[in-house]
Protein backbone atom coordinates (compact mmCIF):
# COMPACT_ATOMS: atom_id res chain seq x y z
CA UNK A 1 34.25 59.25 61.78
CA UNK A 2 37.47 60.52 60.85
CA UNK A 3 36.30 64.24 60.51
CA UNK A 4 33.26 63.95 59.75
CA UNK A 5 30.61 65.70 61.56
CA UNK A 6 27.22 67.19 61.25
CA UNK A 7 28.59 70.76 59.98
CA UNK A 8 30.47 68.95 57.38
CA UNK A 9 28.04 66.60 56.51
CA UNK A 10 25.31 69.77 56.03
CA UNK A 11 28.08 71.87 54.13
CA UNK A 12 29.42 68.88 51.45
CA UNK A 13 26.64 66.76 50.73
CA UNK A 14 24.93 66.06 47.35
CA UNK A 15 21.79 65.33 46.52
CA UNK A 16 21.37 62.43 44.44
CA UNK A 17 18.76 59.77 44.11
CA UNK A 18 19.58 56.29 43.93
CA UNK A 19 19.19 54.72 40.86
CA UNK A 20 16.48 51.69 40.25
CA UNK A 21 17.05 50.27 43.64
CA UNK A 22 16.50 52.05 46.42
CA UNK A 23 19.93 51.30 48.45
CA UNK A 24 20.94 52.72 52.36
CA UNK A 25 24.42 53.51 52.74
CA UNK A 26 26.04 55.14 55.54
CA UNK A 27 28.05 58.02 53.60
CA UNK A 28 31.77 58.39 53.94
CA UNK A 29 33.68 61.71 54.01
CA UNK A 30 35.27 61.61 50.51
CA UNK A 31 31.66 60.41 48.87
CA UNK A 32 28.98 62.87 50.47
CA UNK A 33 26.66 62.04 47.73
CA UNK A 34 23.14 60.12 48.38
CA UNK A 35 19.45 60.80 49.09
CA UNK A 36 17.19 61.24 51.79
CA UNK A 37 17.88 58.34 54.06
CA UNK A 38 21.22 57.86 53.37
CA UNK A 39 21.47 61.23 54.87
CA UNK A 40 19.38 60.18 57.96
CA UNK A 41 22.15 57.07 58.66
CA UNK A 42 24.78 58.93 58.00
CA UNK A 43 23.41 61.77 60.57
CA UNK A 44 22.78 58.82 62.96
CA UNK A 45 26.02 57.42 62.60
CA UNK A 46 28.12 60.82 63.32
CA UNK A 47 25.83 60.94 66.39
CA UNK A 48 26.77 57.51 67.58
CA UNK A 49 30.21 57.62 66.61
CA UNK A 50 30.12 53.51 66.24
CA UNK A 51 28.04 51.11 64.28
CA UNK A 52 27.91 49.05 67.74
CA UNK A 53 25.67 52.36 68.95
CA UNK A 54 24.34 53.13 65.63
CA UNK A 55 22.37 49.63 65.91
CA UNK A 56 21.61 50.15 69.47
CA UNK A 57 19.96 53.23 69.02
CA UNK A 58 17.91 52.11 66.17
CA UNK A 59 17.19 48.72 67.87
CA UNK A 60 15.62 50.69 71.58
CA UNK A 61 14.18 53.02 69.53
CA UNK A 62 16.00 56.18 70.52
CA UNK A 63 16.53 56.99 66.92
CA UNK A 64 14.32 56.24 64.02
CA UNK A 65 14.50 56.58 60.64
CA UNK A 66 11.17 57.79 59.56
CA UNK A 67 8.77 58.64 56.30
CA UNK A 68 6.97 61.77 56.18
CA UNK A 69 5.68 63.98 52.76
CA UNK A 70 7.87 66.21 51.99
CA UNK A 71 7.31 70.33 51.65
CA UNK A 72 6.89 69.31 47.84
CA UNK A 73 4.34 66.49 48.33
CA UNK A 74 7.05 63.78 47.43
CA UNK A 75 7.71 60.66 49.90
CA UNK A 76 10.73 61.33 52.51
CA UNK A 77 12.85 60.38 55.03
CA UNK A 78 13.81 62.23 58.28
CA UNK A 79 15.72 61.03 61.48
CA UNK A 80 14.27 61.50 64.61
CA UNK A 81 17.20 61.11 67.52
CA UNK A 82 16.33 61.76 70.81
CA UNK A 83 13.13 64.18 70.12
CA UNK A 84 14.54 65.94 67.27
CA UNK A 85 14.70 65.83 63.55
CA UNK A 86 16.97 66.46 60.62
CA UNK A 87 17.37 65.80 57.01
CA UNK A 88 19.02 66.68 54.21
CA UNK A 89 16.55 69.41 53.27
CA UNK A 90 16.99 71.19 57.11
CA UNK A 91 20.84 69.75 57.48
CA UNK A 92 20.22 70.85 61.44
CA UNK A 93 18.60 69.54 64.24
CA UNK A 94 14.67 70.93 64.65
CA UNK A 95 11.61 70.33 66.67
CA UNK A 96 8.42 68.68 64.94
CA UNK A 97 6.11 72.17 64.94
CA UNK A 98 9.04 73.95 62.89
CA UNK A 99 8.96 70.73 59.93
CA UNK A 100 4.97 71.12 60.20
CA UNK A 101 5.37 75.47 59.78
CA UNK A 102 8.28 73.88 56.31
CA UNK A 103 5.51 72.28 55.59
CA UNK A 104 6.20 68.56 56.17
CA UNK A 105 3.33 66.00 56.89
CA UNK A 106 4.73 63.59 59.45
CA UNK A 107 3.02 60.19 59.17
CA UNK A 108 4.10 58.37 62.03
CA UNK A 109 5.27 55.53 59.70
CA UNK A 110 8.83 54.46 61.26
CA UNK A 111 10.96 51.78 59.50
CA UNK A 112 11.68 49.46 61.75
CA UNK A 113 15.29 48.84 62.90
CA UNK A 114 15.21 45.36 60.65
CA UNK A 115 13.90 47.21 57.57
CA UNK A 116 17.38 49.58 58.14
CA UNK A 117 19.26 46.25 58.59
CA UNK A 118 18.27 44.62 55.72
CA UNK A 119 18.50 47.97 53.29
CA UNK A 120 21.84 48.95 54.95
CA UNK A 121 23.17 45.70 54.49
CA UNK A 122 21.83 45.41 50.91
CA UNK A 123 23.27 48.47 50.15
CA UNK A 124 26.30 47.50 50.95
CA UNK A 125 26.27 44.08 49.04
CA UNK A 126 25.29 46.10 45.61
CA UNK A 127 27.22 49.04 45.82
């Protein structure tokens, strides 16, 4: 993604919570601002280097975008990708018993691969 990776990503992203709506965007290099899941797809999205594999690995369930409470009690969202986790709070791969020691309750609540469809794409329609 045209120098973007995970290390970058951690280092040069911004915190910042969408406004009203609660829009999904896939983050580009020269705009590293967004919240929680935005974070999560953009994670994803370095991973699978394509939005053809981005989809595919939300679709068979390798990946998953999913809510948990976060350290501070407030709602949040995590990626899992192939057994691990990250966020924009951890901005590294870990295993589930180090978010639990953090202090994260994970739910088991997964959005579905259509629920990231639909916000992705309506994220990009209002942006």
């Amino acid at each position: 993604m045209g120098g973007l990776d995970l290390e970058y990503l951690a280092k040069h992203f911004e915190y910042k919570a969408d406004d009203s709506r609660n829009i999904w965007r896939i983050l580009k290099k020269d705009n590293l601002k967004g919240d929680c899941e935005d974070y999560a797809l953009t994670a994803l999205y370095i991973e699978t280097g394509s939005m053809i594999k981005f989809w595919k690995e939300l679709i068979i369930g390798s990946a998953k975008i999913q809510y948990c409470k976060s350290p501070s009690g407030g709602g949040h969202a995590i990626l899992r990708y192939k057994g691990m986790y990250i966020d924009n709070w951890q901005r590294k791969y870990v295993d589930l018993e180090h978010l639990i020691e953090q202090g994260y309750e994970i739910k088991g609540i997964n959005y579905v691969w259509l629920t990231s469809l639909i916000k992705v794409t309506e994220g990009a329609i209002l942006k």
